[in-house]
C-alpha atoms as a PDB file:
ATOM      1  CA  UNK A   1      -3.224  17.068   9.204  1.00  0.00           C
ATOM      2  CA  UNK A   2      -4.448  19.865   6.950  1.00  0.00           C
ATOM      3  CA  UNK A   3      -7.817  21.428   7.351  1.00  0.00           C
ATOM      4  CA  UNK A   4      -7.747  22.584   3.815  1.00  0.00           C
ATOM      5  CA  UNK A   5     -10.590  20.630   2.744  1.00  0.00           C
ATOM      6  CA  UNK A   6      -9.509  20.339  -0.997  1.00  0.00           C
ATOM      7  CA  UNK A   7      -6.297  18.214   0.442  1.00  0.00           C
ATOM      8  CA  UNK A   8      -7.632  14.983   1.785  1.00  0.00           C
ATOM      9  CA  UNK A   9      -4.560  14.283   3.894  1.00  0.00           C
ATOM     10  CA  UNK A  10      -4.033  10.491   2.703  1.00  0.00           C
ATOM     11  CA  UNK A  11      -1.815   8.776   0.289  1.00  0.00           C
ATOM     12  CA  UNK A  12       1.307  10.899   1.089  1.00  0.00           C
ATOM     13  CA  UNK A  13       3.134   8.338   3.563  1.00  0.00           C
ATOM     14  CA  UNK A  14       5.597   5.342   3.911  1.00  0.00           C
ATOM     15  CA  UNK A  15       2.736   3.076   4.953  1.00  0.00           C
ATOM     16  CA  UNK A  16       0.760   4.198   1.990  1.00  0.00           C
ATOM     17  CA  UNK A  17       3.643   3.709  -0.533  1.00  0.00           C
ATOM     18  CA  UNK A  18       4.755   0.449   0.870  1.00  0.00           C
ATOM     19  CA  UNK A  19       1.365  -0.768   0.360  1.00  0.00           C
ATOM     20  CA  UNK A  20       1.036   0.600  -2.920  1.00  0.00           C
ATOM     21  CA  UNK A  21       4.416  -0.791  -4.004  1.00  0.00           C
ATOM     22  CA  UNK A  22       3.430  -4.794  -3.058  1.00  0.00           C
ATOM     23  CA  UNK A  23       0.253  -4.465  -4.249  1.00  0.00           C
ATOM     24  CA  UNK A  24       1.355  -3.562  -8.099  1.00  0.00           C
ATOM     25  CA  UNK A  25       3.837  -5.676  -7.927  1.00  0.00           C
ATOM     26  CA  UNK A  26       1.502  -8.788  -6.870  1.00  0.00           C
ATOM     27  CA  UNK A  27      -1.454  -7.643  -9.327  1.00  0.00           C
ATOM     28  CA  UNK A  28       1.376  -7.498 -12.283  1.00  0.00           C
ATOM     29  CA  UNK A  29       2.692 -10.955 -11.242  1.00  0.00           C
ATOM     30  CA  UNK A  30      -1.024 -12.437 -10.857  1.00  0.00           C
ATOM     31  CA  UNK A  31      -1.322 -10.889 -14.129  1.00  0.00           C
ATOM     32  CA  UNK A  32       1.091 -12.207 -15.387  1.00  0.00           C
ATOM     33  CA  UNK A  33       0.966 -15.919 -14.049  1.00  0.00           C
ATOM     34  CA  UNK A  34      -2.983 -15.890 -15.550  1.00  0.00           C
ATOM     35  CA  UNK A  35      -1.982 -15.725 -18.712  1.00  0.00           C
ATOM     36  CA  UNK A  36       0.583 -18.216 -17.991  1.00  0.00           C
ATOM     37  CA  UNK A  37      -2.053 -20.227 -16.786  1.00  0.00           C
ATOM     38  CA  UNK A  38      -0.467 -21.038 -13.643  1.00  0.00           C
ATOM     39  CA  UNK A  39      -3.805 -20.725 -11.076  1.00  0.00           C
ATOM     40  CA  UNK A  40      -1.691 -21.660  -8.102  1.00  0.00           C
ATOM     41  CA  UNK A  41       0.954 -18.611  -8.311  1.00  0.00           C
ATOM     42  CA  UNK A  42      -2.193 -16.583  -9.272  1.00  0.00           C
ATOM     43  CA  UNK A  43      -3.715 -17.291  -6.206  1.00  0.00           C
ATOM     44  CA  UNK A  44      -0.361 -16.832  -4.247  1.00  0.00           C
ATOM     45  CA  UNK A  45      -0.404 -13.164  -5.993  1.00  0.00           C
ATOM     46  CA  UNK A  46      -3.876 -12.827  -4.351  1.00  0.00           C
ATOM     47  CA  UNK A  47      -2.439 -13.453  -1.117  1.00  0.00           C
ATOM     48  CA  UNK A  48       0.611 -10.821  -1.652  1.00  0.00           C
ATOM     49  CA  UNK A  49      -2.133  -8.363  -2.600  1.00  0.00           C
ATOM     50  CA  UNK A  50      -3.783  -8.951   0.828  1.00  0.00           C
ATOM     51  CA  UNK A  51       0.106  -8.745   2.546  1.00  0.00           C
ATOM     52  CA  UNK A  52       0.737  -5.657   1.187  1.00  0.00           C
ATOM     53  CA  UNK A  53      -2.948  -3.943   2.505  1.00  0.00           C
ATOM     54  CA  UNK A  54      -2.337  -5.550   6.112  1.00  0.00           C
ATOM     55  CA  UNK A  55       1.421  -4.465   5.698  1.00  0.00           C
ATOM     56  CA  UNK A  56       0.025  -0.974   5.390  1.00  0.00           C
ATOM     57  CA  UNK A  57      -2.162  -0.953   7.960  1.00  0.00           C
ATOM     58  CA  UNK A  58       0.265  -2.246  10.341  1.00  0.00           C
ATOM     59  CA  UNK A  59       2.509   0.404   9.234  1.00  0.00           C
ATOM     60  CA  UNK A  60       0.144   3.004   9.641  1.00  0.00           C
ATOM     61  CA  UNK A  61      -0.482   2.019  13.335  1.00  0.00           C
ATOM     62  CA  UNK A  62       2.895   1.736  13.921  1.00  0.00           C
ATOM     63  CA  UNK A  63       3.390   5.634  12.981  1.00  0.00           C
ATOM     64  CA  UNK A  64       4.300   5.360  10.063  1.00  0.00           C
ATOM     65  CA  UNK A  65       0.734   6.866   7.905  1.00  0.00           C
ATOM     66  CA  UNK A  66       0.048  10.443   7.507  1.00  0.00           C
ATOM     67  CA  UNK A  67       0.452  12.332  10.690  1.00  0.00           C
ATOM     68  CA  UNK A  68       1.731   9.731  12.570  1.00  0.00           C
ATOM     69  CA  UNK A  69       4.734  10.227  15.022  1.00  0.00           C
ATOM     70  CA  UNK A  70       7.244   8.907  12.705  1.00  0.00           C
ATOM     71  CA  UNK A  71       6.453  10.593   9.748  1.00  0.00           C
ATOM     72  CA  UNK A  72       7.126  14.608   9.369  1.00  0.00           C
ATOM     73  CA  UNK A  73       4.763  16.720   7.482  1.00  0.00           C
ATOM     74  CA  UNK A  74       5.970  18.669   4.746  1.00  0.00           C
ATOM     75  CA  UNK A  75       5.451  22.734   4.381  1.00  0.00           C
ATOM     76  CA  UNK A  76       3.389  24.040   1.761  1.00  0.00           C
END
């Protein structure tokens, strides 16, 4: 991790861009399905949206966040 401390050192990561990725794509469908007015596939969004923050934390602990032994830092 960098101790350059204008570079927070998060975001930048295969956990963090799975998570990311699920999440929009729940939040669009939820958005989506509310103006539908379909509650119950709004509320199955919702749950997505929680999926895809555990999915990223599992991710993370399994090596996959920033500095984490699967991952390999880039050079600057």
């Amino acid at each position: 991790m960098s101790t350059d401390p204008s570079d927070p050192g998060h975001g930048h990561s295969p956990a963090a861009w799975t998570a990311v990725i699920i999440m929009l794509v729940a939040f669009a469908a939820g958005t989506v399905f509310f103006w539908l007015d379909m509650p119950v596939l709004v509320w199955a969004s919702a749950g997505v949206l929680l999926l895809g923050w555990i999915t990223g934390g599992v991710l993370s602990k399994a090596g996959y966040g920033v500095g984490g032994s699967k991952t390999v830092a880039k050079e600057h």
